[in-house]
C-alpha atoms as a PDB file:
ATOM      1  CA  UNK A   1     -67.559   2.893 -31.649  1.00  0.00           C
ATOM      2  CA  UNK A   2     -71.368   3.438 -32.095  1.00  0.00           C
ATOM      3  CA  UNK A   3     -72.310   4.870 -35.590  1.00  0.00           C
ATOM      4  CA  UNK A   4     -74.657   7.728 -34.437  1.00  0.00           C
ATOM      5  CA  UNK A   5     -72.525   9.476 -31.408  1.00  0.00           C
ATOM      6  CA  UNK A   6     -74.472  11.760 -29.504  1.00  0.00           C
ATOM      7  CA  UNK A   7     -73.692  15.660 -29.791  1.00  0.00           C
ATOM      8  CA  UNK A   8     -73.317  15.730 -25.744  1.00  0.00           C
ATOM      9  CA  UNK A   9     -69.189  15.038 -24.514  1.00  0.00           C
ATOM     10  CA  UNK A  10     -69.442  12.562 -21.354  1.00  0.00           C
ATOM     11  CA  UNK A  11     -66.258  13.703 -20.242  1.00  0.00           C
ATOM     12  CA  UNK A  12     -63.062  15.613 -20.830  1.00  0.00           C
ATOM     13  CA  UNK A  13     -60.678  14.698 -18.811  1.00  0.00           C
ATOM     14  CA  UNK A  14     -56.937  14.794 -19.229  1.00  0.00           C
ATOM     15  CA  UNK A  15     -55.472  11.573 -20.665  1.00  0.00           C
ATOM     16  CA  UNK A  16     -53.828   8.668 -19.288  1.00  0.00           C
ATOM     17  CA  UNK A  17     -51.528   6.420 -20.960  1.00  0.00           C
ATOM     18  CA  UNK A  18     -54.070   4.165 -21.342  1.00  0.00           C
ATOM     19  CA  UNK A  19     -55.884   5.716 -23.419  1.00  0.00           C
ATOM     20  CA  UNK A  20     -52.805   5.371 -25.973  1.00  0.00           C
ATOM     21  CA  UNK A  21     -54.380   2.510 -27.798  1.00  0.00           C
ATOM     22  CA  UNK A  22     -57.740   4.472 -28.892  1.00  0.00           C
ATOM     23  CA  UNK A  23     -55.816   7.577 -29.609  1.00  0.00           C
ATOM     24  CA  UNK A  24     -53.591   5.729 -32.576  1.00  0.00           C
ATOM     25  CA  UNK A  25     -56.997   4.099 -33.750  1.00  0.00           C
ATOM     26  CA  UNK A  26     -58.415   7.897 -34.192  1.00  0.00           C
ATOM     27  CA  UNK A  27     -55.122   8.831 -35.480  1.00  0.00           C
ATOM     28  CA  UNK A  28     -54.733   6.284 -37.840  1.00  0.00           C
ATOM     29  CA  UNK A  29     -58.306   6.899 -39.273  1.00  0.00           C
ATOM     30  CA  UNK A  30     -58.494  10.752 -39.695  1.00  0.00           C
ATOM     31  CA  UNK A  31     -54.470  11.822 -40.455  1.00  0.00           C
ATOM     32  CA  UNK A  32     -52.881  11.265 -43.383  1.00  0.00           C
ATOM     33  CA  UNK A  33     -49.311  11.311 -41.945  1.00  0.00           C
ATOM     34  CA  UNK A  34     -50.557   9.927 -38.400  1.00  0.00           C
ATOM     35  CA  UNK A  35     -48.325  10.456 -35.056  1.00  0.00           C
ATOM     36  CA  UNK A  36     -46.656   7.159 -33.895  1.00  0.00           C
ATOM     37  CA  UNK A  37     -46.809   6.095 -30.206  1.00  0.00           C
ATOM     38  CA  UNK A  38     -43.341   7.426 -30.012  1.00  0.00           C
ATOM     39  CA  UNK A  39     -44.904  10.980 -30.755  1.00  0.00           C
ATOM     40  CA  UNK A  40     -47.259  10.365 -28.700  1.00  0.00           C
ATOM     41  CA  UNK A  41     -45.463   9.088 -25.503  1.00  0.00           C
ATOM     42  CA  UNK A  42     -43.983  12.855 -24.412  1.00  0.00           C
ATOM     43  CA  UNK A  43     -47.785  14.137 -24.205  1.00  0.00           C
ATOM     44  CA  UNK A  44     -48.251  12.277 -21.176  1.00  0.00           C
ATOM     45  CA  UNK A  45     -47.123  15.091 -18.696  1.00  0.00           C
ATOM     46  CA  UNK A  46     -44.113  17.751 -18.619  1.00  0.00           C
ATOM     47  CA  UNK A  47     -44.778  21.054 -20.849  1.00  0.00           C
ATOM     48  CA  UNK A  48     -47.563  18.949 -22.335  1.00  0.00           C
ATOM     49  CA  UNK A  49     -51.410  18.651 -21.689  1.00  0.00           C
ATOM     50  CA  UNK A  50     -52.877  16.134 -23.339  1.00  0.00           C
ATOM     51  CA  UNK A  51     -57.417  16.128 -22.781  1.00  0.00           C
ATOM     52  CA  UNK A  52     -59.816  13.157 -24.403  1.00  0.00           C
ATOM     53  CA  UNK A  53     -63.193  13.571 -24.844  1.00  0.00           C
ATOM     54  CA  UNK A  54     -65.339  10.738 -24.215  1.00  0.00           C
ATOM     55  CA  UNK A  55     -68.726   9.634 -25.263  1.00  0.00           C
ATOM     56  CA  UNK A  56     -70.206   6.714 -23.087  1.00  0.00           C
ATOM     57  CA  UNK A  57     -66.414   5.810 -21.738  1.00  0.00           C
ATOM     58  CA  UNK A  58     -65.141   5.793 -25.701  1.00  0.00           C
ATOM     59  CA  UNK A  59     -62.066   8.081 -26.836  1.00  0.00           C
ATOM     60  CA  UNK A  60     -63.895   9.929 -29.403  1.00  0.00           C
ATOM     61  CA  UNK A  61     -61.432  13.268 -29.857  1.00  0.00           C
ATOM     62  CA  UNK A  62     -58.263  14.315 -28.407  1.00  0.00           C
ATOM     63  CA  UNK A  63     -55.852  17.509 -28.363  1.00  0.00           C
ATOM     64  CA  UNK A  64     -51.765  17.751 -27.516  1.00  0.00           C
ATOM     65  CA  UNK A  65     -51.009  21.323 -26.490  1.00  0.00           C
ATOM     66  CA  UNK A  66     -47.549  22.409 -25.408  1.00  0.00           C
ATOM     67  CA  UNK A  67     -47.253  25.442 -23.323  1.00  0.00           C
ATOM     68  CA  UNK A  68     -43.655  27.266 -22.599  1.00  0.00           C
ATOM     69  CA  UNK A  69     -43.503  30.904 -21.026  1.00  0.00           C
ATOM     70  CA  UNK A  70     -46.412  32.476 -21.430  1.00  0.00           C
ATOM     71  CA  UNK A  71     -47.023  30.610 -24.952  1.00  0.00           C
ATOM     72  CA  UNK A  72     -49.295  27.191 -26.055  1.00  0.00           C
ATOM     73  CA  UNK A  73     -49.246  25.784 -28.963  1.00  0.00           C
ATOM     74  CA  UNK A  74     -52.112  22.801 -30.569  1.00  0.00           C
ATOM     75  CA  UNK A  75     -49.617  20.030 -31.820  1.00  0.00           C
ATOM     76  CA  UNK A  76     -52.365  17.454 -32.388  1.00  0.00           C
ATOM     77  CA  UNK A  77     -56.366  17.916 -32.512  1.00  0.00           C
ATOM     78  CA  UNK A  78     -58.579  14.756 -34.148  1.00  0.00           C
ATOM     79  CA  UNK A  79     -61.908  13.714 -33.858  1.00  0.00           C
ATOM     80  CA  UNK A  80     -62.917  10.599 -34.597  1.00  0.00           C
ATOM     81  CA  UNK A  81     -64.423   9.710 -38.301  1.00  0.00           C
ATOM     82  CA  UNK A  82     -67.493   9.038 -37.268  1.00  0.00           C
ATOM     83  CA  UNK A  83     -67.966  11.211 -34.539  1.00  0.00           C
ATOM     84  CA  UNK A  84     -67.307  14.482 -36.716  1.00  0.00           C
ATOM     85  CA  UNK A  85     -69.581  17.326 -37.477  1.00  0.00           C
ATOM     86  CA  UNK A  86     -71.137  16.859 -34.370  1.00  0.00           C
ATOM     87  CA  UNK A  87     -69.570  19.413 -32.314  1.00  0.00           C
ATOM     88  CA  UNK A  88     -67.357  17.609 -30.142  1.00  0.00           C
ATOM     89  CA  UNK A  89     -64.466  19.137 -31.889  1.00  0.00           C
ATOM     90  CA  UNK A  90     -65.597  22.753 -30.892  1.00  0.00           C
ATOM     91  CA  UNK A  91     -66.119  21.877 -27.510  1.00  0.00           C
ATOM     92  CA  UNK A  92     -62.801  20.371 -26.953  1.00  0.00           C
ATOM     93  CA  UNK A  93     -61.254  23.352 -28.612  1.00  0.00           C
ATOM     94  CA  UNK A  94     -63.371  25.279 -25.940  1.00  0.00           C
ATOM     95  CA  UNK A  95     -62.109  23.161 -22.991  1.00  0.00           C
ATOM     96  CA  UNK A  96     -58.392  23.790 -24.273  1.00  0.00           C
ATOM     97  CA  UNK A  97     -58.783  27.217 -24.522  1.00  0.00           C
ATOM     98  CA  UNK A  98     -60.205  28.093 -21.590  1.00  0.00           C
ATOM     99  CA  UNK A  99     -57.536  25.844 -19.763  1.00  0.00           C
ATOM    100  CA  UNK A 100     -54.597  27.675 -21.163  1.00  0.00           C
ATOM    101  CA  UNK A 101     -55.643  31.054 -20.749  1.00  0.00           C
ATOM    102  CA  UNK A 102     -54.472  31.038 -16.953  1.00  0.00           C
ATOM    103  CA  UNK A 103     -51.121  30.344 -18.430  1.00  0.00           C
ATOM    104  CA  UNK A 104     -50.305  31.745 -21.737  1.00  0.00           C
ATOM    105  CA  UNK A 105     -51.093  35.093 -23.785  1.00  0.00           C
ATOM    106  CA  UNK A 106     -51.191  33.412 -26.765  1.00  0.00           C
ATOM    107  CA  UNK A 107     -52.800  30.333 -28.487  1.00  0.00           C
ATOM    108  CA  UNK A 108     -50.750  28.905 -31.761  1.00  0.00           C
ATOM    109  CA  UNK A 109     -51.477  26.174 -34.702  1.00  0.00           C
ATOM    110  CA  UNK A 110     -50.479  25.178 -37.407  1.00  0.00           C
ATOM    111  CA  UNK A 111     -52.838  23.282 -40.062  1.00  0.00           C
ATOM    112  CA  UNK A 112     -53.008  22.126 -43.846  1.00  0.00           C
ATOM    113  CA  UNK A 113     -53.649  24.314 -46.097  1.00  0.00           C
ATOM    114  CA  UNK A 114     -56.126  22.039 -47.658  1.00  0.00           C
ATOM    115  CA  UNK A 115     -58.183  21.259 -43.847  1.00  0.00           C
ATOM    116  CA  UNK A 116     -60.860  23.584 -44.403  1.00  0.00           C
ATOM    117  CA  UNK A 117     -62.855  22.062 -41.687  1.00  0.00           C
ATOM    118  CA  UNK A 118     -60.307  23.008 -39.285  1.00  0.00           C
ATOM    119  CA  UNK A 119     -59.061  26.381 -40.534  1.00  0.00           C
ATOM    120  CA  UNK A 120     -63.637  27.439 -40.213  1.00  0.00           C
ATOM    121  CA  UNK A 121     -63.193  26.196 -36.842  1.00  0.00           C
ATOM    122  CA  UNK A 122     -60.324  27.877 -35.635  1.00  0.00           C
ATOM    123  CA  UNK A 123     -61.520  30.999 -37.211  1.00  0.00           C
ATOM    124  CA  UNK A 124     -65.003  30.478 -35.553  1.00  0.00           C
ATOM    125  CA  UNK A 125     -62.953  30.400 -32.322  1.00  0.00           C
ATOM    126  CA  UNK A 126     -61.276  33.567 -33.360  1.00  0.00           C
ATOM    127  CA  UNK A 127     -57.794  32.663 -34.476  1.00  0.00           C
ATOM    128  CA  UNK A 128     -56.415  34.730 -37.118  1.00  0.00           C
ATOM    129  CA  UNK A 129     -54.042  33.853 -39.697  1.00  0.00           C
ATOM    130  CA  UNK A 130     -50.172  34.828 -39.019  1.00  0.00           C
ATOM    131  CA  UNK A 131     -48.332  33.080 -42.028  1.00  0.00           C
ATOM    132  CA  UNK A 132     -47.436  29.953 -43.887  1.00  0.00           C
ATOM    133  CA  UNK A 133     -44.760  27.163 -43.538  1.00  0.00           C
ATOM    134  CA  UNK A 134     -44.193  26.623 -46.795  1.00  0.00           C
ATOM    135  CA  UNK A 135     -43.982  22.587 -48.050  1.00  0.00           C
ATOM    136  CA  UNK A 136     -44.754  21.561 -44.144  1.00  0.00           C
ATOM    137  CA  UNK A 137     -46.884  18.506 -44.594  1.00  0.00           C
ATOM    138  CA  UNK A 138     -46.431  15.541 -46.354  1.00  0.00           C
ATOM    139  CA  UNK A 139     -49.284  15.096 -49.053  1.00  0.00           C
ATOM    140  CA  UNK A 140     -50.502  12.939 -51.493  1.00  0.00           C
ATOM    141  CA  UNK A 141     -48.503  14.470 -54.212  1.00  0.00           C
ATOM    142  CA  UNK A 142     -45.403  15.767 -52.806  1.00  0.00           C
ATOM    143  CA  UNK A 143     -45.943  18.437 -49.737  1.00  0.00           C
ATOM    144  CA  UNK A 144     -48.478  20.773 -48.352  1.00  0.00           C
ATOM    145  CA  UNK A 145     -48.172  24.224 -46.913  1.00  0.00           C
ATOM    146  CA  UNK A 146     -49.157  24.567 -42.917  1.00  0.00           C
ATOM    147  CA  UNK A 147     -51.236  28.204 -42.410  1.00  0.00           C
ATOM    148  CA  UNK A 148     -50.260  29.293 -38.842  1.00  0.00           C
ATOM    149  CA  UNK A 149     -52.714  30.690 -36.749  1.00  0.00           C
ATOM    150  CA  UNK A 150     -52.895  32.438 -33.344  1.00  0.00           C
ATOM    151  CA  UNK A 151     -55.201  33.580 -30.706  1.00  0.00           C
ATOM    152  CA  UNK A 152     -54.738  36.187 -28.796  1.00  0.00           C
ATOM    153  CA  UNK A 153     -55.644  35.331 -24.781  1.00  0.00           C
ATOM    154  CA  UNK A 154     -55.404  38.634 -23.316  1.00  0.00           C
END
């Protein structure tokens, strides 16, 4: 992957099971309890939808979301190391959102309580804090607590 990756997404498109291989690299690099291709392997259709993002035909970000009635939830959002702070993470967030608001009333996460990258832009994008899984996440030193947030899409 090139060092300086433009701020512009190529594409967004929704992934194929191709694309498996560059997802675990990402995952690998950013997560500190990384999904498995086992995790991965039910986000390739059913109640999921699984989008890439891709900067001159390279994986760069992802996002798993599970919708149910009239519910979605983000299982999995990364951006690649050295494509972060560059926006493609809000703009993928943007593309999910506006995707599962012909289908659900309400957007759910969950995230680490120590990811305060994420939680600024989840809050940019208007989610609001609902509660706490206590001890969710593995951690360096023992567990971490998950902060669960929602957005309304009424």
């Amino acid at each position: 992957m090139a060092t300086n990756m433009p701020v512009n997404i190529a594409v967004i498109r929704p992934v194929l099971e191709s694309d498996l291989a560059q997802m675990l690299e990402i995952e690998k690099s950013v997560n500190y309890s990384p999904w498995s291709g086992k995790n991965f392997s039910p986000c390739f259709g059913g109640r999921y939808k699984t989008w890439v993002a891709l900067v001159d035909e390279v994986i760069c970000a992802y996002i798993v979301v599970s919708s149910a009635a009239d519910e979605s939830e983000i299982l999995n959002i990364a951006v690649a190391a050295n494509a972060q702070t560059k926006g493609l993470g809000s703009k993928l967030l943007a593309y999910a959102i506006e995707q599962v608001k012909v289908c659900s009333d309400n957007f759910f996460l969950e995230v680490r309580e120590s990811n305060t990258a994420a939680i600024a832009l989840y809050e940019k994008f208007g989610f609001c804090e609902l509660g706490r899984r206590n001890n969710y996440y593995p951690a360096k030193r023992g567990r971490e607590d998950a902060l669960i947030y929602a957005l309304p899409l009424l």
